[in-house]
N, C-alpha and C. Protein backbone atom coordinates (compact mmCIF):
# COMPACT_ATOMS: atom_id res chain seq x y z
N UNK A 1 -11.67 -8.79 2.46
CA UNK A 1 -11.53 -8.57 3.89
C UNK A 1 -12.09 -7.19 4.19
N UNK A 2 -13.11 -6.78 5.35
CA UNK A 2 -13.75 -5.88 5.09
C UNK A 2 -12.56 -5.21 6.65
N UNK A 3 -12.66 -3.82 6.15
CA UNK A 3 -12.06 -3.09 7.42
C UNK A 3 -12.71 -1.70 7.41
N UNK A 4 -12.98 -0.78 8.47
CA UNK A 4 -13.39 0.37 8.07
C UNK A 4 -13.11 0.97 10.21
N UNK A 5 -12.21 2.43 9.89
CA UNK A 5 -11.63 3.37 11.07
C UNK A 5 -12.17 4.68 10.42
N UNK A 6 -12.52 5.49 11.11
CA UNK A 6 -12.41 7.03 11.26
C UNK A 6 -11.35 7.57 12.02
N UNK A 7 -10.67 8.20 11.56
CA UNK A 7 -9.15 8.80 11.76
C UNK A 7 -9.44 10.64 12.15
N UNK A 8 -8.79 11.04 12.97
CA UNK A 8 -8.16 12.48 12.80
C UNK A 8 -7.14 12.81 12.23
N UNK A 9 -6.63 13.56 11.28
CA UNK A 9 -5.37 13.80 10.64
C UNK A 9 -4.88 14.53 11.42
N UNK A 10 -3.89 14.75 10.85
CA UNK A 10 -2.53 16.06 11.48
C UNK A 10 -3.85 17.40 10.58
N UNK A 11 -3.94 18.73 11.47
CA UNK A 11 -4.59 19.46 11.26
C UNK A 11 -6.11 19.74 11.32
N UNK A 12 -6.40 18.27 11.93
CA UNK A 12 -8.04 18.46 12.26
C UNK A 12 -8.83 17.48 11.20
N UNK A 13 -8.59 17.40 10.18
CA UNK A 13 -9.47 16.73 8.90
C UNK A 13 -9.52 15.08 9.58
N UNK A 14 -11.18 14.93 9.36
CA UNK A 14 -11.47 13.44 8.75
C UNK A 14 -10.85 12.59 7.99
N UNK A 15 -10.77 11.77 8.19
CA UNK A 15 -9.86 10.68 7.17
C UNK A 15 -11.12 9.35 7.63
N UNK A 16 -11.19 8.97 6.97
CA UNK A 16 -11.85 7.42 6.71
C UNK A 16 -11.17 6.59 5.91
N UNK A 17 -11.25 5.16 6.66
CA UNK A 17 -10.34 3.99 6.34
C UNK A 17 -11.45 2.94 6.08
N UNK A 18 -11.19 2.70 4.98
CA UNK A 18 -12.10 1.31 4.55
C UNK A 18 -12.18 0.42 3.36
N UNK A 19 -12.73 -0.80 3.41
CA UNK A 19 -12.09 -1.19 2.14
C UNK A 19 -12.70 -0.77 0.90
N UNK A 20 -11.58 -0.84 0.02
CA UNK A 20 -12.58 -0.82 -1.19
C UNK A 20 -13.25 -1.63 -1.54
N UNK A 21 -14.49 -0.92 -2.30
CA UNK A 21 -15.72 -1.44 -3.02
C UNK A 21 -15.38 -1.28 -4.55
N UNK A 22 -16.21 -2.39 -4.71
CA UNK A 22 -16.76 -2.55 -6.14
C UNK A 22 -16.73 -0.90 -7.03
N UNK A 23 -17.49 0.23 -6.26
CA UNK A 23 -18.08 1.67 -6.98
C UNK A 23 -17.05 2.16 -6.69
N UNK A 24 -15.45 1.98 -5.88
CA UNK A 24 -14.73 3.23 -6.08
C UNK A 24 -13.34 3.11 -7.23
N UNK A 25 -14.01 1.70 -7.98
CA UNK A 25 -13.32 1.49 -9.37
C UNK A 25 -12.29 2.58 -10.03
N UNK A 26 -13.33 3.45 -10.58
CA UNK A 26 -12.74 4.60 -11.22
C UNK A 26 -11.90 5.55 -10.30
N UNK A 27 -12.05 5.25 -9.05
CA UNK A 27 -11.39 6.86 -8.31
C UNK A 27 -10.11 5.74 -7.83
N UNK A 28 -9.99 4.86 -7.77
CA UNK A 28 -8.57 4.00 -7.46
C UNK A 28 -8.01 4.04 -8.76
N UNK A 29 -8.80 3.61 -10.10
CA UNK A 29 -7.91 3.99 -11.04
C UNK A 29 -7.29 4.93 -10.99
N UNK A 30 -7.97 6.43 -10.94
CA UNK A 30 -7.45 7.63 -10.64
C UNK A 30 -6.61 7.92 -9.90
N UNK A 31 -6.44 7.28 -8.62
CA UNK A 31 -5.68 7.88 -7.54
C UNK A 31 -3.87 6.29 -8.16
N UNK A 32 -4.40 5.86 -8.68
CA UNK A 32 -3.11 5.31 -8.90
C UNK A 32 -2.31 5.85 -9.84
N UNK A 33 -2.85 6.28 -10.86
CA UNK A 33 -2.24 6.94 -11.98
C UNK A 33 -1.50 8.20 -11.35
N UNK A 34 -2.53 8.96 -10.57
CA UNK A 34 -1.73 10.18 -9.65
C UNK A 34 -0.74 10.00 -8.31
N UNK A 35 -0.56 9.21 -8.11
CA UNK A 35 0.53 8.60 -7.11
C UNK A 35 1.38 8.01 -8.00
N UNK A 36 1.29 7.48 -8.58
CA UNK A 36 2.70 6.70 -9.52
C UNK A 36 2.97 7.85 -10.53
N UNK A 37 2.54 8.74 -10.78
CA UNK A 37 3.21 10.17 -11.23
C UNK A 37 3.96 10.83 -10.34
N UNK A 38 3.78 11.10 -9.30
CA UNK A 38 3.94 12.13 -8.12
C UNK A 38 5.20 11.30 -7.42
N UNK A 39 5.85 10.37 -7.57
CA UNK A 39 6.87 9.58 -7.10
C UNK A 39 7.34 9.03 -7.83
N UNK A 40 8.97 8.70 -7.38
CA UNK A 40 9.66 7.69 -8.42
C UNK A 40 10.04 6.18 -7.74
N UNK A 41 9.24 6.19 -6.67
CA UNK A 41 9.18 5.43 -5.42
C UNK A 41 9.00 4.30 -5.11
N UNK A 42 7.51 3.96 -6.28
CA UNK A 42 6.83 3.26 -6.12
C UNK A 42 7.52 2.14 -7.43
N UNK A 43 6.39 0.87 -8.01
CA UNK A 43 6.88 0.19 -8.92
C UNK A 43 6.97 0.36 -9.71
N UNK A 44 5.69 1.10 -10.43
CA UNK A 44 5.26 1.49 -11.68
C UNK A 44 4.81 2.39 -12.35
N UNK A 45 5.45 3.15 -13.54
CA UNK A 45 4.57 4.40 -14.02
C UNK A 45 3.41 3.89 -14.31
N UNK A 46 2.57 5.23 -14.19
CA UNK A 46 1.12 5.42 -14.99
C UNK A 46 0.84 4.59 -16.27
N UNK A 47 1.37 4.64 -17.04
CA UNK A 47 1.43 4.13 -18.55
C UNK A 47 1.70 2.32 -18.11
N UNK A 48 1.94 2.03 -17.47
CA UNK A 48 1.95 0.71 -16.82
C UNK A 48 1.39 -0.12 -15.74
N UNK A 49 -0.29 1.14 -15.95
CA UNK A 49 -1.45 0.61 -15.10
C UNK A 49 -1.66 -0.62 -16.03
N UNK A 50 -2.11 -1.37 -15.52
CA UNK A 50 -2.37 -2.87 -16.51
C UNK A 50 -3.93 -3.01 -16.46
N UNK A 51 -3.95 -1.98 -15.43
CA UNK A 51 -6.16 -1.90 -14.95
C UNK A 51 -7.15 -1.09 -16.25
N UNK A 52 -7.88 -0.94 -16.50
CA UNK A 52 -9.00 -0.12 -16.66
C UNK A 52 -9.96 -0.09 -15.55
N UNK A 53 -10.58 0.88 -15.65
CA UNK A 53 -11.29 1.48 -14.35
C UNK A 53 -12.41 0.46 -14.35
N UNK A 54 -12.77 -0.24 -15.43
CA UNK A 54 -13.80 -1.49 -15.06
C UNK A 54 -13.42 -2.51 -14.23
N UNK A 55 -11.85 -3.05 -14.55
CA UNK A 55 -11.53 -4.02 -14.33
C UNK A 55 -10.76 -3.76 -12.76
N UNK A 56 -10.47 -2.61 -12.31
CA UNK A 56 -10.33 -2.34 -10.95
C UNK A 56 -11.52 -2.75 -9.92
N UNK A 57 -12.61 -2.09 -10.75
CA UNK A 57 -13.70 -2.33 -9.76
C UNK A 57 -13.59 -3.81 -9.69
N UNK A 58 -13.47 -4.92 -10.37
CA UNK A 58 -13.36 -6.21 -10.40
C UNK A 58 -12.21 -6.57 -9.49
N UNK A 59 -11.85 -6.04 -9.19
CA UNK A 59 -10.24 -6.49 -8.16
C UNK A 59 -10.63 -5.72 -6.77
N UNK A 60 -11.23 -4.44 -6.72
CA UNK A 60 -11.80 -4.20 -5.22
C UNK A 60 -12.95 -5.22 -5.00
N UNK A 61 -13.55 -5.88 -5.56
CA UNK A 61 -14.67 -6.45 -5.14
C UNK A 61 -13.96 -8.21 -4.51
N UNK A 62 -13.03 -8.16 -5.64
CA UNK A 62 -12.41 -10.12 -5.23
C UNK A 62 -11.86 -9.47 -3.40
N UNK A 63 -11.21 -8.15 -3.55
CA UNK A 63 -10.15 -7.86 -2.39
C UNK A 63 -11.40 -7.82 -1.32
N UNK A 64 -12.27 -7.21 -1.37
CA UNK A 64 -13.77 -7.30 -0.72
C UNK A 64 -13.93 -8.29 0.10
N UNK A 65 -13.91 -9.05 -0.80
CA UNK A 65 -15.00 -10.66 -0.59
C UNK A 65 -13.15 -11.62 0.02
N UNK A 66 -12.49 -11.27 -0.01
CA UNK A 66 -11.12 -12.35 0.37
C UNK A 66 -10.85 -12.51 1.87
N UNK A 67 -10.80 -13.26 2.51
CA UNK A 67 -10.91 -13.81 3.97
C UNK A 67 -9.34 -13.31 4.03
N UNK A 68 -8.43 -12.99 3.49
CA UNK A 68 -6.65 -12.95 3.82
C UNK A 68 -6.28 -12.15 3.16
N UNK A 69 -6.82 -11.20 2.23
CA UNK A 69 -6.52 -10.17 1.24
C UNK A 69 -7.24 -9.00 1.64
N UNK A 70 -6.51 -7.98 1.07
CA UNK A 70 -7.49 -6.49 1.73
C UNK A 70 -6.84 -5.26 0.66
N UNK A 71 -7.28 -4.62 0.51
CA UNK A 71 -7.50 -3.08 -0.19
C UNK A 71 -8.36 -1.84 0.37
N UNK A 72 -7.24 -1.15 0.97
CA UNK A 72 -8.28 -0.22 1.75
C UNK A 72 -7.75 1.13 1.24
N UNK A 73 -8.75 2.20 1.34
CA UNK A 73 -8.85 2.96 0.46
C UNK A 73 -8.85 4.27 1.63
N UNK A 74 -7.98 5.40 1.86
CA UNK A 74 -8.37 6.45 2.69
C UNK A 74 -9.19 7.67 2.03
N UNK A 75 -10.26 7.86 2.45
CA UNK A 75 -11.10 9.14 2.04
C UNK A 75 -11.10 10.04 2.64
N UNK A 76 -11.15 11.26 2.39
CA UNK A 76 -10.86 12.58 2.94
C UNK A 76 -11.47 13.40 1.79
N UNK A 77 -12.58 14.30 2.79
CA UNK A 77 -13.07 14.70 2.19
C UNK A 77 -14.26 14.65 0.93
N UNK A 78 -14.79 13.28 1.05
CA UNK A 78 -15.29 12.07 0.17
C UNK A 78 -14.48 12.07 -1.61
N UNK A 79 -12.69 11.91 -1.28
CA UNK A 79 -12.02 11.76 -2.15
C UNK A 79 -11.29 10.46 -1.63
N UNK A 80 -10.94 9.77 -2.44
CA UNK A 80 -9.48 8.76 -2.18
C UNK A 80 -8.52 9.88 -2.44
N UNK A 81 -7.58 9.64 -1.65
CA UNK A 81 -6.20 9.97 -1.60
C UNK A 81 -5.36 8.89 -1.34
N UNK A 82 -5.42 7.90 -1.16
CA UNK A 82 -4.61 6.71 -0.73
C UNK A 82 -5.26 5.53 -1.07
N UNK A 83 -4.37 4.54 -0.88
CA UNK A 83 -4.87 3.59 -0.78
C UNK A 83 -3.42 2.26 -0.86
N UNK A 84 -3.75 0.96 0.76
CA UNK A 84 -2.99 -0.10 0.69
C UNK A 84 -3.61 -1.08 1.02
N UNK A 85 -2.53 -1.93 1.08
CA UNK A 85 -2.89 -3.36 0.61
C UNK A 85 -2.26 -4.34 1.16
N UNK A 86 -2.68 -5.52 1.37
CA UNK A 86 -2.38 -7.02 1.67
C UNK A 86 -2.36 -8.02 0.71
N UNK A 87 -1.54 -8.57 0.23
CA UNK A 87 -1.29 -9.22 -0.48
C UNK A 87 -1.04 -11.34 -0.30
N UNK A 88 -1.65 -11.80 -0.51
CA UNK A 88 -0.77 -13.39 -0.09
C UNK A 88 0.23 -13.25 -1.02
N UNK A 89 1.25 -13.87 -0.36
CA UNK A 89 2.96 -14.25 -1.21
C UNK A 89 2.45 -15.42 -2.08
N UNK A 90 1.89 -16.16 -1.66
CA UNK A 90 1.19 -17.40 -2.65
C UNK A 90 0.42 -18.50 -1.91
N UNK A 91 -0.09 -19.03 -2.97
CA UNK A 91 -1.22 -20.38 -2.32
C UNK A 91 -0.65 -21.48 -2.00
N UNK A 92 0.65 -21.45 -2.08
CA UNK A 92 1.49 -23.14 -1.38
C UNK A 92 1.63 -22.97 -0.05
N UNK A 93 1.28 -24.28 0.49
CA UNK A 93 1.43 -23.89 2.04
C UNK A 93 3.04 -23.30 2.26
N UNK A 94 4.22 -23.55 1.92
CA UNK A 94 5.29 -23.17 2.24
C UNK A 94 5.43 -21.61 2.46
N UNK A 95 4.65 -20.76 1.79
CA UNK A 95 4.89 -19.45 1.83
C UNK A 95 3.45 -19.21 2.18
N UNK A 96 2.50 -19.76 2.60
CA UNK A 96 1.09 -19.28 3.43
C UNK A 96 1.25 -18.59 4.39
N UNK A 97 1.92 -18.58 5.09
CA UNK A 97 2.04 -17.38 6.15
C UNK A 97 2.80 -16.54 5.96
N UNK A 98 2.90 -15.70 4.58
CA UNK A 98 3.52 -14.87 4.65
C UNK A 98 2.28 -13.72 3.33
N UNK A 99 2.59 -12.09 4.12
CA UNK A 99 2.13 -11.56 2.62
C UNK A 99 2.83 -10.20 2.45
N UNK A 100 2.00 -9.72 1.48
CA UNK A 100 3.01 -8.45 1.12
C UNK A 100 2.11 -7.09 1.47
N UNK A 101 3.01 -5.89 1.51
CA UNK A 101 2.48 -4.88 1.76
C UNK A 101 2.48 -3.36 0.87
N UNK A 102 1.63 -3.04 0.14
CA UNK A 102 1.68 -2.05 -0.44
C UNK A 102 0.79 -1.02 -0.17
N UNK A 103 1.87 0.35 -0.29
CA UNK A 103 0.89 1.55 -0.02
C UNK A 103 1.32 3.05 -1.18
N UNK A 104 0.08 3.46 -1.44
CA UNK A 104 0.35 4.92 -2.03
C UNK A 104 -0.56 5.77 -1.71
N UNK A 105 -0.15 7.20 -1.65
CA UNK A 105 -0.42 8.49 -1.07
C UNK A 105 -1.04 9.72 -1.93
N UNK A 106 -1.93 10.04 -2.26
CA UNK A 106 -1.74 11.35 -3.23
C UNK A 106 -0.39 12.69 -2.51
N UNK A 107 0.38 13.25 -3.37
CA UNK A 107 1.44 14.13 -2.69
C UNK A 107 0.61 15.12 -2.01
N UNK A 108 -0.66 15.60 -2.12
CA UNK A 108 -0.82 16.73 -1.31
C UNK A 108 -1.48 16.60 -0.04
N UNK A 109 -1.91 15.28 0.39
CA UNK A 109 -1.87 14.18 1.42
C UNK A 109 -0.38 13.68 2.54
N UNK A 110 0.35 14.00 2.04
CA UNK A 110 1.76 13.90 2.85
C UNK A 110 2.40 14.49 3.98
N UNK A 111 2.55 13.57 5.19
CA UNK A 111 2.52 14.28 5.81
C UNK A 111 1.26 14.19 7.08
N UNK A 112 0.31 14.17 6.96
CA UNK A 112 -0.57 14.53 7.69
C UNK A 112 -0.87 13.10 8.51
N UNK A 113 -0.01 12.03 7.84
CA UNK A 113 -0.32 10.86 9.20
C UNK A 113 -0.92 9.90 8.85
N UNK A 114 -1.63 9.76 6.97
CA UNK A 114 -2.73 8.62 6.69
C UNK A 114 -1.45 7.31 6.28
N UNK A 115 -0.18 7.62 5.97
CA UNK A 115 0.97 7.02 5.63
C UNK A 115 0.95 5.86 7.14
N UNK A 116 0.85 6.24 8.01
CA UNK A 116 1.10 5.54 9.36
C UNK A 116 0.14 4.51 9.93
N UNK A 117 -1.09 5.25 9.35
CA UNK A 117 -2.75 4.93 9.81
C UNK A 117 -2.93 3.97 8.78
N UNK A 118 -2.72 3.76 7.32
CA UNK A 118 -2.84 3.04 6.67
C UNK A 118 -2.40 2.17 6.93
N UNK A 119 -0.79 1.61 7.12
CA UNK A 119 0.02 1.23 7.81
C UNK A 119 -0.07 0.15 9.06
N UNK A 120 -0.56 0.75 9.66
CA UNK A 120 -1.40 0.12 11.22
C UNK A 120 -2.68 -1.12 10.64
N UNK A 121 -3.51 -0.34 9.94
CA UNK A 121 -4.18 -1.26 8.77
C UNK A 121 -4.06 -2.25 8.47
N UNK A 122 -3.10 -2.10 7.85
CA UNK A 122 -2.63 -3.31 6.94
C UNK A 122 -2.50 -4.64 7.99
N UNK A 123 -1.39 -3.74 8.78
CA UNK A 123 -0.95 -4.74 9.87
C UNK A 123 -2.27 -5.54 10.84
N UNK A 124 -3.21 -4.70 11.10
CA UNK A 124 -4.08 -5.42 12.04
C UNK A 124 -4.77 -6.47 10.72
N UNK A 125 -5.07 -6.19 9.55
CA UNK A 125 -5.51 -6.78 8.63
C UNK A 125 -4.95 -8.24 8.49
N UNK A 126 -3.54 -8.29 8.34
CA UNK A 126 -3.01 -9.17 7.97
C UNK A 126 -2.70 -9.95 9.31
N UNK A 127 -3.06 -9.93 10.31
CA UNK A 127 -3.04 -10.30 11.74
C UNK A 127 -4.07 -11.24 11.85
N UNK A 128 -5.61 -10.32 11.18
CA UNK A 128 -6.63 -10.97 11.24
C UNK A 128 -6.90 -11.98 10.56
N UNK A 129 -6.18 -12.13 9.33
CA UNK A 129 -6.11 -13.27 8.31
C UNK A 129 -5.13 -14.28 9.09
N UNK A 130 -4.57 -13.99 9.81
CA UNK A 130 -3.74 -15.33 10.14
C UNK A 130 -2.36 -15.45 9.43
N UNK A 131 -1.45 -14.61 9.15
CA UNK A 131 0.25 -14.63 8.63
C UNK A 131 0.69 -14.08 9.70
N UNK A 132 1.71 -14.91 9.66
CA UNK A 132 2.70 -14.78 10.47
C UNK A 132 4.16 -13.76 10.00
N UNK A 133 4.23 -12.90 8.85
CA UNK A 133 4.77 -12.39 8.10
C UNK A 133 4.58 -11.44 7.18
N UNK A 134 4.78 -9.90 7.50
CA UNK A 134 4.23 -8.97 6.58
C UNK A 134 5.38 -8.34 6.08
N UNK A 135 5.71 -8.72 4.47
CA UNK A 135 6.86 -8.09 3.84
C UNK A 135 6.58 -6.54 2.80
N UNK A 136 7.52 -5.87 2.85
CA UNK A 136 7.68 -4.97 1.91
C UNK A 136 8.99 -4.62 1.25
N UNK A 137 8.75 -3.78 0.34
CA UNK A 137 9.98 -3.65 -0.44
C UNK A 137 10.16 -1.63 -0.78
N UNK A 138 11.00 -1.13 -0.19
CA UNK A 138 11.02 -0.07 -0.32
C UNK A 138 12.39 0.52 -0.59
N UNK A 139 12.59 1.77 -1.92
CA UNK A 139 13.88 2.33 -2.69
C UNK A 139 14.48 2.87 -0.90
N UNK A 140 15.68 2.96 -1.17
CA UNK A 140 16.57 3.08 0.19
C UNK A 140 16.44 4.62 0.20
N UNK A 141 16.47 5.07 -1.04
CA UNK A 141 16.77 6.29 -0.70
C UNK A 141 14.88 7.61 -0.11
N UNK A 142 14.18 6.73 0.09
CA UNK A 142 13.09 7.16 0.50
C UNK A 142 12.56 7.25 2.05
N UNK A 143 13.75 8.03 2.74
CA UNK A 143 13.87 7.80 3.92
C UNK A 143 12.93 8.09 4.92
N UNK A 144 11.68 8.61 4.71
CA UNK A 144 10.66 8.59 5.17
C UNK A 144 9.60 8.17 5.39
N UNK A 145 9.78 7.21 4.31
CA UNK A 145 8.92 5.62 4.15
C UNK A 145 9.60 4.44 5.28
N UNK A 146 10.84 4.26 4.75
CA UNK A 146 11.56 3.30 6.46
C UNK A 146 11.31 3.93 7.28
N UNK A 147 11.74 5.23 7.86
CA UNK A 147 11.49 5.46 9.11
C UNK A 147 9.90 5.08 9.82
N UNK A 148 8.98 5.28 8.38
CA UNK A 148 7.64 4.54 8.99
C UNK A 148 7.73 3.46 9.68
N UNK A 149 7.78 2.36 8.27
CA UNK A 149 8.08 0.95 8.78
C UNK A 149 8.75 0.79 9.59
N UNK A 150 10.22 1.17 9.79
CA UNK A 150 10.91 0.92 11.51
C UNK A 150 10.13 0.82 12.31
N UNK A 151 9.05 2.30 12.79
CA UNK A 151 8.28 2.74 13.74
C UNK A 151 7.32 1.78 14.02
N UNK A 152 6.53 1.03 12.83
CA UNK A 152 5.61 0.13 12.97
C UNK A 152 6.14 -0.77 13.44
N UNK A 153 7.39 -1.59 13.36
CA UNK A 153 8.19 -2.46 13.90
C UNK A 153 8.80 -3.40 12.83
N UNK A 154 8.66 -2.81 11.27
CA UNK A 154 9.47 -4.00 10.46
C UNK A 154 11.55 -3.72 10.72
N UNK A 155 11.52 -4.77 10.49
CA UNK A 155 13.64 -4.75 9.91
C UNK A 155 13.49 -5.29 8.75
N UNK A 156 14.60 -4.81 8.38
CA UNK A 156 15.30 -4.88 7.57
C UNK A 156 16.27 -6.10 7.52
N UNK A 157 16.05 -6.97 6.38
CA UNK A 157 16.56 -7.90 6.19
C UNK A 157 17.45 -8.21 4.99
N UNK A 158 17.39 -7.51 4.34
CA UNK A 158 18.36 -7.43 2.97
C UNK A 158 17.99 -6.10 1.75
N UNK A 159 18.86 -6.44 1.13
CA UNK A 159 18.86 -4.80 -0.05
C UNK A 159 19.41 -5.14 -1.34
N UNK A 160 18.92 -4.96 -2.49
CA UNK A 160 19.12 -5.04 -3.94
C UNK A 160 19.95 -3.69 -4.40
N UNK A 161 20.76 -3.76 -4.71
CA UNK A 161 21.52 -2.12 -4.89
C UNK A 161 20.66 -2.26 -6.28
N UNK A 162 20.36 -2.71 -7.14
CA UNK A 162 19.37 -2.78 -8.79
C UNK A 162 18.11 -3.01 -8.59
N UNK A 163 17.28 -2.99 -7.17
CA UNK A 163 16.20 -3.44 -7.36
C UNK A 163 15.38 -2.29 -8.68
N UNK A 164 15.41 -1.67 -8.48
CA UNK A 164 14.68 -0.78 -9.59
C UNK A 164 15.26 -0.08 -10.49
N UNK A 165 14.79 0.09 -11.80
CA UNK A 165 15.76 1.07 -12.61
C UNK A 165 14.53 2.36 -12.95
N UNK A 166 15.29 3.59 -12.81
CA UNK A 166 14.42 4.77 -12.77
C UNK A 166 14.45 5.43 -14.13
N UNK A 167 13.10 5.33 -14.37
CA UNK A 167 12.98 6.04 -15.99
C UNK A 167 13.63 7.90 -16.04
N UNK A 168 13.34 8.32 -14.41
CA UNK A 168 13.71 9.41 -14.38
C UNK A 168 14.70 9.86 -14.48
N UNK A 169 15.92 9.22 -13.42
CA UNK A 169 17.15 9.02 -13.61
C UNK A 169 17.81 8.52 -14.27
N UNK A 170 17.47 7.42 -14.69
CA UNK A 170 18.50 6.97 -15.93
C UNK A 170 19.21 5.42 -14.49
N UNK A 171 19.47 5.84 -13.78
CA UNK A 171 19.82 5.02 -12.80
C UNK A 171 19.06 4.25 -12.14
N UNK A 172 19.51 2.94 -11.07
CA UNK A 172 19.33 1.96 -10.73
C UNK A 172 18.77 2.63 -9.59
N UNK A 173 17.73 1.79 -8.48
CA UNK A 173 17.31 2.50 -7.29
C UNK A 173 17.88 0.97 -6.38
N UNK A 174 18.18 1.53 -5.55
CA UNK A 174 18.67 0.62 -4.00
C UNK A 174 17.15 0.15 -3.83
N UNK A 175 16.67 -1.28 -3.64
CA UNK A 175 15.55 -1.88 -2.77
C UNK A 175 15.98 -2.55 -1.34
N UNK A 176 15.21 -1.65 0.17
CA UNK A 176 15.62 -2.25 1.15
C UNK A 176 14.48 -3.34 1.39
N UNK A 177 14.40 -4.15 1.84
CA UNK A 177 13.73 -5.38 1.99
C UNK A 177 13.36 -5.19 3.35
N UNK A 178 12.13 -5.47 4.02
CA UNK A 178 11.61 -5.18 5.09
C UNK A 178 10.71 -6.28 5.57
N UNK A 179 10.48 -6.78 6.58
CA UNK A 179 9.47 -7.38 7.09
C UNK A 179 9.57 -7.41 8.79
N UNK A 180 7.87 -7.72 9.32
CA UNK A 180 7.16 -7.74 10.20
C UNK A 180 6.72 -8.96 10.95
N UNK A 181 7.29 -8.86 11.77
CA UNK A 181 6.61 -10.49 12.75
C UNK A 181 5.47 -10.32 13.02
N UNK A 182 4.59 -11.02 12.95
CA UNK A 182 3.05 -10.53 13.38
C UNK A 182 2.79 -11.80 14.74
């Protein structure tokens, strides 16, 4: 699914929104490994990239070419710092109108507004594909991530007090469950 915005950030900077390609393989590898370090937030450590930087480029290119799927990548500065996503829940018609939503940030990116803009993204993305349903899953205690989603317009529909267990903590993370009427 192809998408592409020019953004102003908080502070003046360029931001560009678009999907990934095939060539920014290696710098999504990169920017995932450095976002799933920089948080305990997300699903997965670093060490539990399942990608190589070849085989990324092979997954921006399917996300490319997918009429209902999307991967978009924010550049700043001609760097990724971000990058989210659209997901289908699955290929049975019963859950066809529904998909999922994932996003990550480099930390020194925070803040400045691509969290929101990405966000908006997704949503017009998954609008354009035709679901009627955009879910996410976010630790409770990351209260600046819901307050996004609120803002965009998801609720909250249920919560896993075990959805995640934190290598950092030693402890379980709260998952609030979120979704979007489109």
């Amino acid at each position: 699914m192809e998408y592409y915005k020019l953004i102003t950030l908080k502070g003046g900077r360029e931001c560009c929104l678009r999907s990934g390609t095939e060539s920014d393989g290696a710098a999504v590898y990169d920017n995932f490994n450095l976002t799933h370090s920089e948080t305990d937030y997300l699903l997965a450590y670093p060490d539990e990239n399942s990608f190589t930087a070849e085989q990324e480029s092979k997954f921006l290119n399917t996300k490319a070419e997918s009429e209902n799927e999307a991967l978009i990548v924010a550049v700043v500065d001609g760097a990724i710092v971000g990058t989210a996503g659209i997901d289908a829940v699955g290929g049975k018609y019963k859950v066809s109108h529904r998909a999922e939503f994932g996003i990550s940030i480099a930390k020194d990116f925070w803040g400045l507004g691509i969290g929101k803009v990405l966000t908006n993204a997704c949503i017009d993305c998954a609008r354009a594909a035709g679901y009627a349903q955009l879910e996410l899953s976010a630790v409770a205690s990351n209260e600046g991530a819901i307050a996004l989603y609120k803002k965009a317009g998801f609720i909250e529909y249920g919560r896993n007090p075990k959805g995640f267990r934190s290598r950092v903590t030693g402890d379980y993370q709260e998952l609030v469950y979120m979704r979007l009427e489109l």
